[in-house]
C-alpha atoms as a PDB file:
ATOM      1  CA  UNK A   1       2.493 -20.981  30.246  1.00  0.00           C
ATOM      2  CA  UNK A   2       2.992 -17.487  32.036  1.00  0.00           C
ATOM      3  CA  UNK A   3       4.873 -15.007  30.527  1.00  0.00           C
ATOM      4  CA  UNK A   4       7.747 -13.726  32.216  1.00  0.00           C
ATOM      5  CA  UNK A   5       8.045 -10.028  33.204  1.00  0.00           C
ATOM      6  CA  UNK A   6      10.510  -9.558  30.846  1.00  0.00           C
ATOM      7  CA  UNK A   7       8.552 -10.329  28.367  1.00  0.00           C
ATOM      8  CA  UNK A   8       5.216  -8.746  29.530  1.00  0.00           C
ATOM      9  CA  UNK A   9       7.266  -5.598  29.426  1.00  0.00           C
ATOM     10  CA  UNK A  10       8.461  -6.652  25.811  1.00  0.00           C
ATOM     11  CA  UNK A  11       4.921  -6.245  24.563  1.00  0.00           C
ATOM     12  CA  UNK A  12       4.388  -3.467  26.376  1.00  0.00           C
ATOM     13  CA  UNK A  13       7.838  -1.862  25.119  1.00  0.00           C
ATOM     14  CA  UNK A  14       7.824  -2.837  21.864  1.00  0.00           C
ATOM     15  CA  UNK A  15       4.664  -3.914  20.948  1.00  0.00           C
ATOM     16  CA  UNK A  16       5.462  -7.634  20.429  1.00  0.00           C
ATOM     17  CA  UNK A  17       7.004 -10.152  21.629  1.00  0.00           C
ATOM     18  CA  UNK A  18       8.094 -14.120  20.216  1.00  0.00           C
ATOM     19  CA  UNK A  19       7.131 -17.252  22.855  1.00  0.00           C
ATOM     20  CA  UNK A  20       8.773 -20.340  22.468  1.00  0.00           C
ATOM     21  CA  UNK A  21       7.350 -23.180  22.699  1.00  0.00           C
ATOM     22  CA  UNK A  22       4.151 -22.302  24.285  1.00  0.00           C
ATOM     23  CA  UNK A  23       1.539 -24.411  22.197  1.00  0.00           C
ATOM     24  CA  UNK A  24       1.935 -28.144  22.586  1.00  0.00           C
ATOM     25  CA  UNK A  25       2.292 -30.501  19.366  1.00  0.00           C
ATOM     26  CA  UNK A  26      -1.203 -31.883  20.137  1.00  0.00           C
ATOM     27  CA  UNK A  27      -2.652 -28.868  20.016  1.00  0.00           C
ATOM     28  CA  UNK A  28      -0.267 -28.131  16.551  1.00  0.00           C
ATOM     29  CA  UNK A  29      -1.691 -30.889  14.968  1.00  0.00           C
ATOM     30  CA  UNK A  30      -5.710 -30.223  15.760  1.00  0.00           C
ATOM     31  CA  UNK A  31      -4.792 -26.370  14.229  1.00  0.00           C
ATOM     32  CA  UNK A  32      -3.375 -28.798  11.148  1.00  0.00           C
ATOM     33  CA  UNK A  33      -6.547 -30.383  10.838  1.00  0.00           C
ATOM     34  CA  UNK A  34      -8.895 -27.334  11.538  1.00  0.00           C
ATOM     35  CA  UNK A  35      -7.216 -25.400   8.337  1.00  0.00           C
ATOM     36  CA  UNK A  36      -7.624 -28.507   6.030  1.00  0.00           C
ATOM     37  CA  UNK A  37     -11.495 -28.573   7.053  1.00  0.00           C
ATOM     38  CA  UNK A  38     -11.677 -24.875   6.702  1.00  0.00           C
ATOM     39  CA  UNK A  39      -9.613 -25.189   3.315  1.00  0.00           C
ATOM     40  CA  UNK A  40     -12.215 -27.594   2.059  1.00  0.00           C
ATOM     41  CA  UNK A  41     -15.405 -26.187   2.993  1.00  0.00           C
ATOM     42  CA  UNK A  42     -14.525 -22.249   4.197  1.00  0.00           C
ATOM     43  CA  UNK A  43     -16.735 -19.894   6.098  1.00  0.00           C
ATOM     44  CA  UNK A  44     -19.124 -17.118   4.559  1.00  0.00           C
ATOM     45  CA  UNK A  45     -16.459 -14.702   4.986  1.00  0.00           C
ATOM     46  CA  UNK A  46     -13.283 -16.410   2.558  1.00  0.00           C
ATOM     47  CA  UNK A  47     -10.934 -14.503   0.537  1.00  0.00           C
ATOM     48  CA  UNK A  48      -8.562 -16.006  -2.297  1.00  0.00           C
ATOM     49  CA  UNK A  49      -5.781 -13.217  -2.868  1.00  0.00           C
ATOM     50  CA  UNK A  50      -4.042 -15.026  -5.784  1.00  0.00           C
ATOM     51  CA  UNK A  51      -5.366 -14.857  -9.131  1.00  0.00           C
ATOM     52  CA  UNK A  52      -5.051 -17.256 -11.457  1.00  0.00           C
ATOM     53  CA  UNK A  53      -1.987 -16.099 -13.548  1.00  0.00           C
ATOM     54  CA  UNK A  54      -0.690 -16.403  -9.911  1.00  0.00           C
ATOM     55  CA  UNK A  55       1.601 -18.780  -8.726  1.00  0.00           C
ATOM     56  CA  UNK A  56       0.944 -20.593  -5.566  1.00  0.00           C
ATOM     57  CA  UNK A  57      -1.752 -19.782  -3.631  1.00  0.00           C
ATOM     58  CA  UNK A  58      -2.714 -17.250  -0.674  1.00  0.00           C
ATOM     59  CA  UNK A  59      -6.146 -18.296   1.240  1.00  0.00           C
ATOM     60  CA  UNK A  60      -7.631 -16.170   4.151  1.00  0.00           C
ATOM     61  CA  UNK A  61     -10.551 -17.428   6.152  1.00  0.00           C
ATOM     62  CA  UNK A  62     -12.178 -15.588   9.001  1.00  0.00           C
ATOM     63  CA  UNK A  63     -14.312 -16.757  12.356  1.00  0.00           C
ATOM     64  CA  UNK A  64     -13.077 -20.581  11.901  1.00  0.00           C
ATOM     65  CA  UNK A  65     -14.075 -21.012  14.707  1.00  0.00           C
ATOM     66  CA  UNK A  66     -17.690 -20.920  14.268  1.00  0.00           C
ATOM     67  CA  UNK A  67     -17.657 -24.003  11.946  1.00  0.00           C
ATOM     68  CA  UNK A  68     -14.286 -26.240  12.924  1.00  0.00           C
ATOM     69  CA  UNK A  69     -14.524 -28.067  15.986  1.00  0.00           C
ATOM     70  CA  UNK A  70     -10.931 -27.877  16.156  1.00  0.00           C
ATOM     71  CA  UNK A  71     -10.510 -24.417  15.767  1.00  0.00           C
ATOM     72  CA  UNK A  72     -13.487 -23.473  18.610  1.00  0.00           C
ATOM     73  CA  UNK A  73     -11.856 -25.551  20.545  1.00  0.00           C
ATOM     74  CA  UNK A  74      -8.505 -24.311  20.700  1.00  0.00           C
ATOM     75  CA  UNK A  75      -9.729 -20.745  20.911  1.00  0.00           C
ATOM     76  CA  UNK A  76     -12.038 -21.735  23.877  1.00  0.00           C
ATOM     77  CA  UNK A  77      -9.429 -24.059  25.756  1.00  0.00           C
ATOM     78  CA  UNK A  78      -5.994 -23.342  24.398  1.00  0.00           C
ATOM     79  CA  UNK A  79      -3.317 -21.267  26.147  1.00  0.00           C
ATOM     80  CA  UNK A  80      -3.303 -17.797  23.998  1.00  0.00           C
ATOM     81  CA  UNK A  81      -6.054 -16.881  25.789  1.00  0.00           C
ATOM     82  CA  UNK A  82      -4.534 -17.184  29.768  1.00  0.00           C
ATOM     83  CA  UNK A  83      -1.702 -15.530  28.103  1.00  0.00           C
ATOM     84  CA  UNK A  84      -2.797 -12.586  26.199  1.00  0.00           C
ATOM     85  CA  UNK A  85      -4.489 -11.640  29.487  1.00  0.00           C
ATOM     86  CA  UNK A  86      -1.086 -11.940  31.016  1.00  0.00           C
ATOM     87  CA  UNK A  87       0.330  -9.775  28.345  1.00  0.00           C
ATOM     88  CA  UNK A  88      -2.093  -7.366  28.791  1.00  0.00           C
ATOM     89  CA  UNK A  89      -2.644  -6.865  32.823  1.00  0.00           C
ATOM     90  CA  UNK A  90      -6.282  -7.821  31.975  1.00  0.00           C
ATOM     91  CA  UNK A  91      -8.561  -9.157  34.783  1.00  0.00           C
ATOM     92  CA  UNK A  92     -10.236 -10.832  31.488  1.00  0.00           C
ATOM     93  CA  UNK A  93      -9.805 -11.762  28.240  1.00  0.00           C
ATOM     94  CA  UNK A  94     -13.118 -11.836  25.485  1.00  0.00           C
ATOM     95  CA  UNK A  95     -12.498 -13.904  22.593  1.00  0.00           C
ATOM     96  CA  UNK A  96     -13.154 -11.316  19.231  1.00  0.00           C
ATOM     97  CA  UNK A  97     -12.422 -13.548  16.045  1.00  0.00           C
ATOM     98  CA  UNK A  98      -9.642 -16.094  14.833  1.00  0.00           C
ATOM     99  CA  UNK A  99      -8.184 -15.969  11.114  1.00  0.00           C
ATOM    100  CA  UNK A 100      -6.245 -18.583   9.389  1.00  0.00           C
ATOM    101  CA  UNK A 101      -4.069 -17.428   6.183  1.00  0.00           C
ATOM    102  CA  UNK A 102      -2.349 -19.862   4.269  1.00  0.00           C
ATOM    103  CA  UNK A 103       0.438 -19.338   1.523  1.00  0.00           C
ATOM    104  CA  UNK A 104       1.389 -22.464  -0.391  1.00  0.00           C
ATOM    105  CA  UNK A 105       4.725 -22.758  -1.578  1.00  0.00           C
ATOM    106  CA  UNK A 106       6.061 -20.473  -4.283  1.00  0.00           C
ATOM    107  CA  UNK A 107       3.149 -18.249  -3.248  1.00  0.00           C
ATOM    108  CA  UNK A 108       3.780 -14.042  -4.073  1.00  0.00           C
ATOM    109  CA  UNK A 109       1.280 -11.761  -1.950  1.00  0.00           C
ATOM    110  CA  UNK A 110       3.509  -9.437   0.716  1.00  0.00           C
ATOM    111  CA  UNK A 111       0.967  -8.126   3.164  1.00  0.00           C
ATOM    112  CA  UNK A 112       2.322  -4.832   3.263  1.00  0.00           C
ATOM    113  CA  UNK A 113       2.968  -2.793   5.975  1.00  0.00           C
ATOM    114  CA  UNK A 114      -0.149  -1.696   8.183  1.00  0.00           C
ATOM    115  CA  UNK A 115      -2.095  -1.419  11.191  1.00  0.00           C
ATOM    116  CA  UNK A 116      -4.456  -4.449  12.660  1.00  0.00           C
ATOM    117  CA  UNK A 117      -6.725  -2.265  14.429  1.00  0.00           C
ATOM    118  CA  UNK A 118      -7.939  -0.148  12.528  1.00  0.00           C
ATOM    119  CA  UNK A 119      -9.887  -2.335  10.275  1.00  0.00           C
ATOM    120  CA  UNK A 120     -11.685  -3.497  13.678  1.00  0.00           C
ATOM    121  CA  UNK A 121     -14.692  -1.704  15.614  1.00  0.00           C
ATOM    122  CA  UNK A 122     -12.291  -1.609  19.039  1.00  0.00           C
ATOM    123  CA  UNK A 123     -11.550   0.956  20.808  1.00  0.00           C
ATOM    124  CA  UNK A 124      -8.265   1.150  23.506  1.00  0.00           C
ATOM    125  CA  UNK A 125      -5.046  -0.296  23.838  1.00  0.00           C
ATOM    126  CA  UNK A 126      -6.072  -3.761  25.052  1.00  0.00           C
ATOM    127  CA  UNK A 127      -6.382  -5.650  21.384  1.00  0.00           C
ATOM    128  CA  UNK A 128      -3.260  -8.376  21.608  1.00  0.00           C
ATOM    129  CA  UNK A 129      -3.197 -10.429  18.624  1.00  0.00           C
ATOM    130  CA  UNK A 130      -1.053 -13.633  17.958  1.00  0.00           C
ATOM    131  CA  UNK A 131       0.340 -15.408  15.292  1.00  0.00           C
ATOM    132  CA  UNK A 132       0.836 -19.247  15.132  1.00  0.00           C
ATOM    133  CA  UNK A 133       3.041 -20.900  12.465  1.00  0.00           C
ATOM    134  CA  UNK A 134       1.871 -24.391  11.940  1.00  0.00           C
ATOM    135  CA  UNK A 135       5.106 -24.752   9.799  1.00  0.00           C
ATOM    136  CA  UNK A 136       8.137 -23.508   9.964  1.00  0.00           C
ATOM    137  CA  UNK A 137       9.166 -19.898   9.509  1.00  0.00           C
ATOM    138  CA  UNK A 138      12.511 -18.385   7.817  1.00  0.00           C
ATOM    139  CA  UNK A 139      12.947 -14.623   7.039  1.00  0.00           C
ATOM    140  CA  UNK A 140      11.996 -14.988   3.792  1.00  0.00           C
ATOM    141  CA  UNK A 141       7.865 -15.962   5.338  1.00  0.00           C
ATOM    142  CA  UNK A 142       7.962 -14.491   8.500  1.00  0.00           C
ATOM    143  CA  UNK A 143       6.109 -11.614   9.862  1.00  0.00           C
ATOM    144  CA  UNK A 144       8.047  -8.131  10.434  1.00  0.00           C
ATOM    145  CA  UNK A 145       7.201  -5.316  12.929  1.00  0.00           C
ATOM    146  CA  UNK A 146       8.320  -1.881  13.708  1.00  0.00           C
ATOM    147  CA  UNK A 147       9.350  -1.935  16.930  1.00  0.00           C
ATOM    148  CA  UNK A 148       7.688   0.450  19.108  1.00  0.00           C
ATOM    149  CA  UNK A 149       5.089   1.973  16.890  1.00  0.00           C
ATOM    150  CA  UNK A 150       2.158   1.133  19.006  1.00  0.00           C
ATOM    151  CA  UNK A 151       3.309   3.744  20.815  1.00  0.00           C
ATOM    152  CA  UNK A 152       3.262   6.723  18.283  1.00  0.00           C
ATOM    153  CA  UNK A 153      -0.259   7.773  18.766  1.00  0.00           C
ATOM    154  CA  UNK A 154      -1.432   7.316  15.010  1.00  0.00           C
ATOM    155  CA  UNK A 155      -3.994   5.072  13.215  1.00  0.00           C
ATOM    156  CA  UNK A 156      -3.301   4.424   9.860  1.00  0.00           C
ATOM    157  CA  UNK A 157      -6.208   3.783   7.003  1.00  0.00           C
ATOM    158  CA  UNK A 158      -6.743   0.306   6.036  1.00  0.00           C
ATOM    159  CA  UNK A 159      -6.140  -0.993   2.716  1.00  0.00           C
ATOM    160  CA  UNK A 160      -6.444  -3.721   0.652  1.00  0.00           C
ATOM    161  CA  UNK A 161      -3.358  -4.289  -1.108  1.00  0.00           C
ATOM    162  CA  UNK A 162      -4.498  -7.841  -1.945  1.00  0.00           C
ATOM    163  CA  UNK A 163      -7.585  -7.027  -3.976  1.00  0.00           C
ATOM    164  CA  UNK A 164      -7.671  -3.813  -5.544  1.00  0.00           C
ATOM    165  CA  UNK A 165      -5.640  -1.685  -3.316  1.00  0.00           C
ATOM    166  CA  UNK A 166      -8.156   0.275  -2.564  1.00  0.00           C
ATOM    167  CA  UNK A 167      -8.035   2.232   0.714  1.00  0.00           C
ATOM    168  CA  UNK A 168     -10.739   3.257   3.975  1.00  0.00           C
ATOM    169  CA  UNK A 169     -12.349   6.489   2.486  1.00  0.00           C
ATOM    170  CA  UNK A 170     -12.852   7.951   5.873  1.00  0.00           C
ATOM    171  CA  UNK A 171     -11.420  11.231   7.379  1.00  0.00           C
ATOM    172  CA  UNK A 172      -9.999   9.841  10.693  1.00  0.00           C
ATOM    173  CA  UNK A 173      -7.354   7.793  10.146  1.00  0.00           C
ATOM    174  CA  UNK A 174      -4.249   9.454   8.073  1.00  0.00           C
ATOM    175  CA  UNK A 175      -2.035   7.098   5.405  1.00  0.00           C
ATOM    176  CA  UNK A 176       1.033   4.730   6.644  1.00  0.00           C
ATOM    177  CA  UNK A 177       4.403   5.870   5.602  1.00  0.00           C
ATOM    178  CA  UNK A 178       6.527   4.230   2.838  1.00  0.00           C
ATOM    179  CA  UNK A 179       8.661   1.827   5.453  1.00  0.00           C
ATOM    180  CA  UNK A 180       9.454  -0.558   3.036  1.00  0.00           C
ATOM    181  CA  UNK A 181      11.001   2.754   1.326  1.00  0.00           C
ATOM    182  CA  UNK A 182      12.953   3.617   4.064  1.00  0.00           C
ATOM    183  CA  UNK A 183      13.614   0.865   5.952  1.00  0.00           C
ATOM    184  CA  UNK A 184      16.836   1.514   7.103  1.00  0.00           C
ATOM    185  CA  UNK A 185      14.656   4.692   9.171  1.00  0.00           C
ATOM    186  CA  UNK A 186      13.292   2.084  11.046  1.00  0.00           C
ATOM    187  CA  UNK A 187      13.653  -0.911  14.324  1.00  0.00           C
ATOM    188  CA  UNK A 188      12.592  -3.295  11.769  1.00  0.00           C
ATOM    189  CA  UNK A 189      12.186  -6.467  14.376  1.00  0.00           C
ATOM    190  CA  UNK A 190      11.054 -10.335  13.083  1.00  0.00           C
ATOM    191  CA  UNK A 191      11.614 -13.759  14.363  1.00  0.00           C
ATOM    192  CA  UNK A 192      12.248 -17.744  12.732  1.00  0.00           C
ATOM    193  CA  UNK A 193       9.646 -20.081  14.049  1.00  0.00           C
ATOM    194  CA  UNK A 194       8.678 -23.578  14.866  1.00  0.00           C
ATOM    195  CA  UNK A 195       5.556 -24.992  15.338  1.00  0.00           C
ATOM    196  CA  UNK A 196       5.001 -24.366  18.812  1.00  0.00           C
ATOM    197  CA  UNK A 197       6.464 -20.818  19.249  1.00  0.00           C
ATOM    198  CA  UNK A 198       3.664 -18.024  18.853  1.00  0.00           C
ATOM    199  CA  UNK A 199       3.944 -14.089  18.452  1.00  0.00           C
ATOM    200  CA  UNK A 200       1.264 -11.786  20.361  1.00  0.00           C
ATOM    201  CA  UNK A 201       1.532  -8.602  19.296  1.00  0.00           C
ATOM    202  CA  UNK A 202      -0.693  -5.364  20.332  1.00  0.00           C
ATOM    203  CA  UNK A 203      -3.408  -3.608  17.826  1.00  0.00           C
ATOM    204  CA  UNK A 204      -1.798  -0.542  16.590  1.00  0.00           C
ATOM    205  CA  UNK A 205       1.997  -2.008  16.158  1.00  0.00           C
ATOM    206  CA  UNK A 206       2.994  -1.632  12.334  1.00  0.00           C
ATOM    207  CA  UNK A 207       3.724  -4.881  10.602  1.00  0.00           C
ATOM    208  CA  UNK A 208       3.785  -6.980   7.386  1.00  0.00           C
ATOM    209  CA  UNK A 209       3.931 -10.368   6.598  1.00  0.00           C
ATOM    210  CA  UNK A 210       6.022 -12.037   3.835  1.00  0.00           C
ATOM    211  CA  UNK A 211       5.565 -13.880   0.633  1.00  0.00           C
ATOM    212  CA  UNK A 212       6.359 -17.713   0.839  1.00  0.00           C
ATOM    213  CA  UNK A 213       8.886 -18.094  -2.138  1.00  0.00           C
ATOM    214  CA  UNK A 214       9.864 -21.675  -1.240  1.00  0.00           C
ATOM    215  CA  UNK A 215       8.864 -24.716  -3.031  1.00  0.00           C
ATOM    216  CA  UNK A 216       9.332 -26.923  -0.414  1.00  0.00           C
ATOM    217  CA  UNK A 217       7.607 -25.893   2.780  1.00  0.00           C
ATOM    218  CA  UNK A 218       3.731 -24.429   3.018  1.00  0.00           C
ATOM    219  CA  UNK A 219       3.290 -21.346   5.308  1.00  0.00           C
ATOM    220  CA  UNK A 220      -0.135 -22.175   7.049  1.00  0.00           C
ATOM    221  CA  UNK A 221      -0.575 -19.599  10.481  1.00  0.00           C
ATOM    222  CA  UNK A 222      -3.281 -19.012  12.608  1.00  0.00           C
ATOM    223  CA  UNK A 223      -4.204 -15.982  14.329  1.00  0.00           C
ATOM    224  CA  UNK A 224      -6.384 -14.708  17.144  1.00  0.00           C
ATOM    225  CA  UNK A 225      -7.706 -11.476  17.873  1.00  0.00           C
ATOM    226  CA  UNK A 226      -8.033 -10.977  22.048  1.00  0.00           C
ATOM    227  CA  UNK A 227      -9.994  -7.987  23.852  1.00  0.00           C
ATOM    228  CA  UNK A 228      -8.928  -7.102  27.521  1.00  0.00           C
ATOM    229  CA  UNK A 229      -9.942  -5.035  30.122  1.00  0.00           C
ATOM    230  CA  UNK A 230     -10.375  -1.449  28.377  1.00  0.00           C
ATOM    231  CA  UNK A 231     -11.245  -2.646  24.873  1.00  0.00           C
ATOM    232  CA  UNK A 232     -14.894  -1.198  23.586  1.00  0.00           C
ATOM    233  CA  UNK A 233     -16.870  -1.106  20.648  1.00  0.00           C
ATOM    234  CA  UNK A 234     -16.509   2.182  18.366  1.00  0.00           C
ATOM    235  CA  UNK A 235     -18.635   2.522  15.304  1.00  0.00           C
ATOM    236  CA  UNK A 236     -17.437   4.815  12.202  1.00  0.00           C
ATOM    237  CA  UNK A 237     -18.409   5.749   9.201  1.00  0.00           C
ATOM    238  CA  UNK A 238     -18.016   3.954   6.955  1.00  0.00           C
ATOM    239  CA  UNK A 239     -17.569   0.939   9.056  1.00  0.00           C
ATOM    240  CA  UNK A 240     -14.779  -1.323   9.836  1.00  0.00           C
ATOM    241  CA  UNK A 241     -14.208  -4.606   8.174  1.00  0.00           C
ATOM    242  CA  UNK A 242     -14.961  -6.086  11.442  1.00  0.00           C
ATOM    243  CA  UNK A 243     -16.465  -8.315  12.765  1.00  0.00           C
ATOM    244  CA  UNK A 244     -17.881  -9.542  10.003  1.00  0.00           C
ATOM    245  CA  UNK A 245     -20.981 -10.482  11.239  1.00  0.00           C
ATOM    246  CA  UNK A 246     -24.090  -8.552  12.733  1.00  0.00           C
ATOM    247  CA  UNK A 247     -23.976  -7.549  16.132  1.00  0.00           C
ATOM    248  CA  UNK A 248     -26.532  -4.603  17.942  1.00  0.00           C
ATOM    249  CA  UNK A 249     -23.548  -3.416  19.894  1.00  0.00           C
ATOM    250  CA  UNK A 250     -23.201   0.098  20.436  1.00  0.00           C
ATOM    251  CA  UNK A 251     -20.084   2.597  20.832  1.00  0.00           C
ATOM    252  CA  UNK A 252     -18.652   2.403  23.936  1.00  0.00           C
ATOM    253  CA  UNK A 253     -20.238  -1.061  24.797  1.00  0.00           C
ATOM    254  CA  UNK A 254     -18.122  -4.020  26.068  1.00  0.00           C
ATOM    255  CA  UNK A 255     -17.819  -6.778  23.338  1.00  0.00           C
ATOM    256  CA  UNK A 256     -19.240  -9.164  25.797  1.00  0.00           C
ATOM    257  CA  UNK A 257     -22.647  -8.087  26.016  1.00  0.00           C
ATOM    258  CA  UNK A 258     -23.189  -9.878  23.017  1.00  0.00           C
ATOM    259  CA  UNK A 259     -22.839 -13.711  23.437  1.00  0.00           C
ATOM    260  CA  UNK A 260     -21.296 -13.823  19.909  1.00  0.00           C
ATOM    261  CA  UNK A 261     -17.594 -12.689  22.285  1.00  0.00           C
ATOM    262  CA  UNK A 262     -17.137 -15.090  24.991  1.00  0.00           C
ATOM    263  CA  UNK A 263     -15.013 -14.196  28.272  1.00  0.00           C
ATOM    264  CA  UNK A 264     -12.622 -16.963  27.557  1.00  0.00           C
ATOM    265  CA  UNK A 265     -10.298 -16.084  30.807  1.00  0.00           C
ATOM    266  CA  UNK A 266     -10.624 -14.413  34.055  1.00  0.00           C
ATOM    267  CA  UNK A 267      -7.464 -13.462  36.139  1.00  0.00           C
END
């Protein structure tokens, strides 16, 4: 699938943009069977945000793709990849990490309202993301974005609302406004979704992703992280949450120096 211009200049414009129907049910149904595996023996890197006076439960796994067949193979051979380099004007596309979070029904844990990039080492505006729902999305699940705020120059500090709250100590990046506050202040923008449809959205857009109050339907989505053309390593102090695991690259270094990031698509 190639994006349209319209909707290259959507992601440009506003910082995401929804796909329909762009990942075939095949492929919907290995990403079914890569989160179960994942789910029952999960990478070095899990994270269970519920506790247990919680209801439901919310489980994030990182770099699935390193230990599900499924999952390397859709990130090596599926379609996101072709198209985030669309999205992007890239003459290539390196593969950075993939991230599966699951919220069973009647699950509370709002993923309030942040930044993606800056709890990565990248540097420059070619970081697309997407998100694919593996079940289907309402408003009450979906993921919500301020339209445009990719575009207002400013990094926000990560945080950990799910833990402990507990936010990046460093100097450089300055705290995100109260949206949820104020949301009337803002181009609040989010889509429903079938299996199938997928959201790519770019690094520094503001978004958060809702709680999964049904009973009846599971909210499992899978996302992938995407470096194009201008995208380089930049190392702070103290550092960002990813990646997660050890690499010898150096600021200003392309990711794909190190074999761990695989150029996944060339224009």
């Amino acid at each position: 699938m190639v994006p349209t211009q319209a909707e290259i200049d959507a992601y440009h414009e506003d910082g995401a943009v929804c796909l329909r129907g762009v990942i075939d049910e095949v492929w919907i149904e290995r990403l079914r069977e890569g989160v179960a595996a994942d789910m029952a023996e999960p990478g070095p890197h899990v994270e269970i945000y519920t506790k247990e006076s919680d209801p439901g439960l919310f489980f994030n796994d990182f770099d699935i793709w390193r230990h599900v067949p499924q999952m390397r193979a859709f990130a090596l051979e599926g379609p996101c990849a072709a198209i985030a380099g669309a999205l992007t004007r890239s003459s290539a596309i390196t593969f950075f990490y993939d991230q599966i979070f699951v919220k069973e029904p009647g699950t509370t844990g709002l993923t309030r309202w942040h930044q993606d990039q800056p709890y990565m080492a990248v540097d420059g505006s070619d970081l697309c993301s997407n998100w694919i729902p593996l079940d289907p999305i309402t408003p009450e699940t979906t993921l919500e974005f301020v339209r445009g705020s990719h575009r207002w120059g400013r990094w926000f500090a990560p945080f950990d609302a799910m833990l402990d709250g507990s936010r990046h100590p460093g100097t450089v990046f300055e705290r995100c406004p109260d949206i949820e506050a104020a949301r009337g202040d803002y181009d609040i923008v989010s889509w429903e979704l079938e299996p199938g449809d997928c959201i790519f959205f770019q690094g520094l857009i503001v978004h958060q992703g809702r709680n999964n109050p049904r009973r009846d339907v599971r909210r499992r989505t899978l996302t992938h992280r995407w470096l194009g053309d201008d995208a380089r390593v930049i190392l702070r102090d103290p550092p960002a949450e990813f990646p997660k695991f050890p690499t010898a690259l150096a600021t200003g270094e392309p990711f794909d120096t190190d074999p761990q990031y695989p150029v996944v698509w060339r224009a």
